[in-house]
Protein backbone atom coordinates (compact mmCIF):
# COMPACT_ATOMS: atom_id res chain seq x y z
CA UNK A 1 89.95 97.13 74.40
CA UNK A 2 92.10 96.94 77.66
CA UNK A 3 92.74 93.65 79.31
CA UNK A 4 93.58 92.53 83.30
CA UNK A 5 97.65 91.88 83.01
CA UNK A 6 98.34 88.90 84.91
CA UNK A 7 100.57 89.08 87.93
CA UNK A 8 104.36 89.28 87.29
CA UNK A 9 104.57 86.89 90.28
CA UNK A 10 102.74 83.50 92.01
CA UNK A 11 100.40 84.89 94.90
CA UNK A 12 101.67 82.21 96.90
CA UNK A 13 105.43 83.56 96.24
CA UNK A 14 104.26 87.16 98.63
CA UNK A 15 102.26 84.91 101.82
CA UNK A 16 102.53 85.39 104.50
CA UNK A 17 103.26 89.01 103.96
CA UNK A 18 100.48 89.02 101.25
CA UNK A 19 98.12 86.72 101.22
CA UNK A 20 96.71 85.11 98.36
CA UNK A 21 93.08 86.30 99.66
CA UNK A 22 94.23 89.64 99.40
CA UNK A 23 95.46 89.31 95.72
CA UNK A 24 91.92 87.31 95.03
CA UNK A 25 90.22 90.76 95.94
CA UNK A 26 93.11 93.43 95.04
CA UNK A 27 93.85 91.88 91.36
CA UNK A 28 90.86 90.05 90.38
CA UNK A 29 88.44 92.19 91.94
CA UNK A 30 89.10 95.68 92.39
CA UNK A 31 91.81 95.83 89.31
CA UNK A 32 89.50 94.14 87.01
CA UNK A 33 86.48 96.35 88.41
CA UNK A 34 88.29 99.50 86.28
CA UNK A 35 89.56 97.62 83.35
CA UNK A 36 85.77 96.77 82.88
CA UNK A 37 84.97 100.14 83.94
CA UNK A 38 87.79 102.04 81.28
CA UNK A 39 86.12 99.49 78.17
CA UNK A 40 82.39 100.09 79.41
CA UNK A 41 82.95 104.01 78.81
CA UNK A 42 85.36 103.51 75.84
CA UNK A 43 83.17 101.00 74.06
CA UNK A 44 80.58 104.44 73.83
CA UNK A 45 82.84 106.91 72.99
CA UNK A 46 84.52 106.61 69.54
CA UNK A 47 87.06 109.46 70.11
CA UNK A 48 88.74 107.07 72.95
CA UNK A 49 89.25 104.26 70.51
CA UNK A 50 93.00 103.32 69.18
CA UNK A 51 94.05 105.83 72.40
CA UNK A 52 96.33 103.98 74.28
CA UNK A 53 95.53 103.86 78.05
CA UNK A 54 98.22 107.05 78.82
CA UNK A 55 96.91 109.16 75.70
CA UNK A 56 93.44 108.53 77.65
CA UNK A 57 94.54 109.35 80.99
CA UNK A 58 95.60 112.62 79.82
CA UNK A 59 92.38 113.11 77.98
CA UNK A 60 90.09 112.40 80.36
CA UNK A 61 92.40 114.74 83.00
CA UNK A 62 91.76 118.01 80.92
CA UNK A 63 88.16 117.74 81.40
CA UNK A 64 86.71 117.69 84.56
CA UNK A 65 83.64 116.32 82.80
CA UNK A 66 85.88 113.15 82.11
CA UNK A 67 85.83 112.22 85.79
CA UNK A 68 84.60 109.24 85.60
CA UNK A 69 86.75 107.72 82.58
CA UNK A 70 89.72 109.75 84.67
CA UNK A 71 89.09 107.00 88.14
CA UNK A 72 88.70 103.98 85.73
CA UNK A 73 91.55 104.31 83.46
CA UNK A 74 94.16 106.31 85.56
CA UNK A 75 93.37 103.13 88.37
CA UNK A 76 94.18 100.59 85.59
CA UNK A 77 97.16 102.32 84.96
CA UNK A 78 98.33 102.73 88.45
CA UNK A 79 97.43 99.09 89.42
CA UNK A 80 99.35 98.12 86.67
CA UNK A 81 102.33 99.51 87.94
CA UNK A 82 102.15 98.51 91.46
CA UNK A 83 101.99 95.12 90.58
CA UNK A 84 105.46 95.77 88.72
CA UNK A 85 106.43 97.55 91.94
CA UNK A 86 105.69 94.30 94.09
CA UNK A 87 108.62 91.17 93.99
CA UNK A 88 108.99 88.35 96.09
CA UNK A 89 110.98 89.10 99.34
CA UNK A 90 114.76 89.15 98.34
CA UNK A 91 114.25 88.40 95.02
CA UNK A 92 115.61 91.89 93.89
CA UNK A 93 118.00 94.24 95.11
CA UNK A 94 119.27 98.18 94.13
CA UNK A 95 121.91 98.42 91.26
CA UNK A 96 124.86 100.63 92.10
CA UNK A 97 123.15 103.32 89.73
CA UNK A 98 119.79 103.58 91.89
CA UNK A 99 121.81 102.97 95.37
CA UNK A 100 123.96 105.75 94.52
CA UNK A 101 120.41 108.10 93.40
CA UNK A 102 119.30 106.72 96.90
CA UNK A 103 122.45 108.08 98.46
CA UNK A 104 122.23 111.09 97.00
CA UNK A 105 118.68 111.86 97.49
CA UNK A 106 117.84 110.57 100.71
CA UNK A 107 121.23 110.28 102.88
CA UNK A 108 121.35 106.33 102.52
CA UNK A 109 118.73 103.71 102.44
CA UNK A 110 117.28 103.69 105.67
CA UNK A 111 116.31 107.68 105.18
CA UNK A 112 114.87 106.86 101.58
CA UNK A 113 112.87 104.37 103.56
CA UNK A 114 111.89 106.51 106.62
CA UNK A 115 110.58 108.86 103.93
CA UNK A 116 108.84 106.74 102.34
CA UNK A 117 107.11 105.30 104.68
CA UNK A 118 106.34 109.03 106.48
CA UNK A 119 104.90 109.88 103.35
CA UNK A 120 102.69 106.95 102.73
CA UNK A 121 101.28 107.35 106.62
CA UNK A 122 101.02 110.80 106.17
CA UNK A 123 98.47 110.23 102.91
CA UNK A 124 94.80 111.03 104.38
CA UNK A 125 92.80 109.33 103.33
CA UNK A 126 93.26 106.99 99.78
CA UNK A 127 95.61 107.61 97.24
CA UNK A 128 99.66 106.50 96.23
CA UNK A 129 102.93 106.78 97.14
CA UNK A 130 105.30 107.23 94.22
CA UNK A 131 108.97 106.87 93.63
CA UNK A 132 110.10 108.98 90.94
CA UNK A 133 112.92 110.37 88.87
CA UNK A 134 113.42 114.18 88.00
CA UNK A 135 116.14 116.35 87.70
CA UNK A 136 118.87 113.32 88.13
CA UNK A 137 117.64 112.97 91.44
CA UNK A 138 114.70 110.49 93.33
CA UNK A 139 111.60 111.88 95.12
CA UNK A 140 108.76 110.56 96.94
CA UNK A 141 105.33 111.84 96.06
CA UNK A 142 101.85 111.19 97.49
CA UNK A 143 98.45 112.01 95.51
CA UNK A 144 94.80 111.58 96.26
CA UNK A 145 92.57 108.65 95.41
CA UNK A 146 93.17 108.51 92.03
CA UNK A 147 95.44 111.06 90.99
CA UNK A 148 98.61 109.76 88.69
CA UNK A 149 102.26 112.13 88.55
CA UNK A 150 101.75 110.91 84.66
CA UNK A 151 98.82 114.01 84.31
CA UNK A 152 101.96 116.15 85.20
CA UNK A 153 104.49 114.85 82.53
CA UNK A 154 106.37 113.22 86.09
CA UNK A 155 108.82 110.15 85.34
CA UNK A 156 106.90 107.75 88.05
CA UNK A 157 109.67 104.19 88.86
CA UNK A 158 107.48 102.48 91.30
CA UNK A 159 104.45 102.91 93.31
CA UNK A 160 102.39 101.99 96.50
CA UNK A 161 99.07 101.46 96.63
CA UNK A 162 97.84 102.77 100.00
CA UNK A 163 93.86 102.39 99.68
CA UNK A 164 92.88 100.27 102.40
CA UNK A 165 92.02 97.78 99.72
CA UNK A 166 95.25 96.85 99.11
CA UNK A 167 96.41 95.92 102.61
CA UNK A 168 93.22 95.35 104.96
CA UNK A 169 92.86 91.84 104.80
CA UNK A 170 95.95 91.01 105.99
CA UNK A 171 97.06 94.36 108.10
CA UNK A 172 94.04 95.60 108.91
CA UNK A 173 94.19 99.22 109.41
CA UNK A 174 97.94 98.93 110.05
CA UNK A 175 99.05 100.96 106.92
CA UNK A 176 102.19 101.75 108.29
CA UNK A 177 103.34 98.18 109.14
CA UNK A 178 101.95 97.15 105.65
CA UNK A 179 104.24 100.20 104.42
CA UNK A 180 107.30 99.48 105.84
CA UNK A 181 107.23 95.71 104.75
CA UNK A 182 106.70 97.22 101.46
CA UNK A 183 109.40 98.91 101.44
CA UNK A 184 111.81 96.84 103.14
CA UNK A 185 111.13 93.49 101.71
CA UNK A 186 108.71 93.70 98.49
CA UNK A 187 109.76 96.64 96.66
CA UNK A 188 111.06 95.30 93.22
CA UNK A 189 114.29 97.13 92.73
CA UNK A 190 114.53 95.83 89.14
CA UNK A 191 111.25 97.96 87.37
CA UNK A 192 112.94 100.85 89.17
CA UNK A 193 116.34 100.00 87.35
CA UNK A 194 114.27 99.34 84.25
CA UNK A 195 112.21 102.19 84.05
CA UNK A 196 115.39 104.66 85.10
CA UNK A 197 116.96 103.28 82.62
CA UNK A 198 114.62 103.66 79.76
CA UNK A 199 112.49 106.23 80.69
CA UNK A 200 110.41 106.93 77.36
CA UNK A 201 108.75 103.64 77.42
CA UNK A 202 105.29 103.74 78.09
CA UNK A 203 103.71 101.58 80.67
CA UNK A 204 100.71 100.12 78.72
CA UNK A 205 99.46 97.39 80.45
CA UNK A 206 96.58 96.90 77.19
């Protein structure tokens, strides 16, 4: 069975960008809602058992009948990740590897930051803003509600969760302000290193 991960940080280490109300909700709310929502529907199904969460994510996305166990456990996943994405503001900053991807991708860091912020703002509706790795180069991605570049075989290094869940408490419906804090202050520039770095280990948060 899957389990919550705790935070990789103290709440109180993100206010007053984040407040600790918001990670009350966003972690031990809405996060825990599809862990208990991915072991609910795997508890019933004894092909899903001994899957890990990624060998389920792909199962449930080849069958449209899977929908369902598709939102619960692709949302764990995803969750998971973000909260990897998040650090306390300075506490990590690029390595000359990913500056120079940056560089090379975007122009320099304030156009990999204009970008991603354009594409989080332009995201109707709910869904994710991804950073990720292909073809030695970085690229910004968007998908829908619950839709994970993982179905696709994409190398994901970091993500934003742009549901209004995630930053109405504190921003209200100010998704780009929330965005460009994110990206300017919270973004933890060490999973990206990490996960460029070893990019066959599997996130599985359990």
């Amino acid at each position: 069975m899957f389990s919550l991960p705790d935070l990789p940080f103290e709440p109180k280490a993100m206010a007053p960008i984040l407040s600790e109300e918001s990670f009350a909700y966003h972690h031990g709310k809405h996060h825990a809602g599809v862990v208990a929502g991915t072991n609910a529907i795997v508890e019933q199904r004894p092909v899903l058992q001994g899957k890990s969460l990624e060998e389920i994510i792909i199962y449930a996305a080849a069958d449209p009948a899977q929908d369902n166990l598709l939102f619960n456990a692709s949302q764990h996943w995803n969750h998971s990740l973000y909260w990897l994405s998040l650090s306390p503001p300075g506490s990590t900053s690029p390595s000359s590897r990913v500056r120079a991807m940056i560089e090379d991708s975007f122009g320099d860091m304030a156009g990999f930051k204009a970008a991603f912020v354009d594409a989080s703002v332009r995201r109707i509706g709910s869904g994710w803003t991804w950073l990720i790795a292909e073809g030695g180069k970085l690229a910004i991605e968007t998908t829908i509600n619950y839709d994970v570049p993982l179905i696709r075989g994409k190398h994901v290094l970091a993500t934003c969760d742009v549901w209004e869940h995630t930053y109405y408490i504190d921003y209200r419906n100010n998704r780009k302000g929330f965005i460009e804090i994110f990206v300017d202050q919270l973004l933890n520039w060490d999973t990206i290193d990490h996960r460029l770095k070893f990019p066959d280990e599997s996130l599985d948060p359990g």
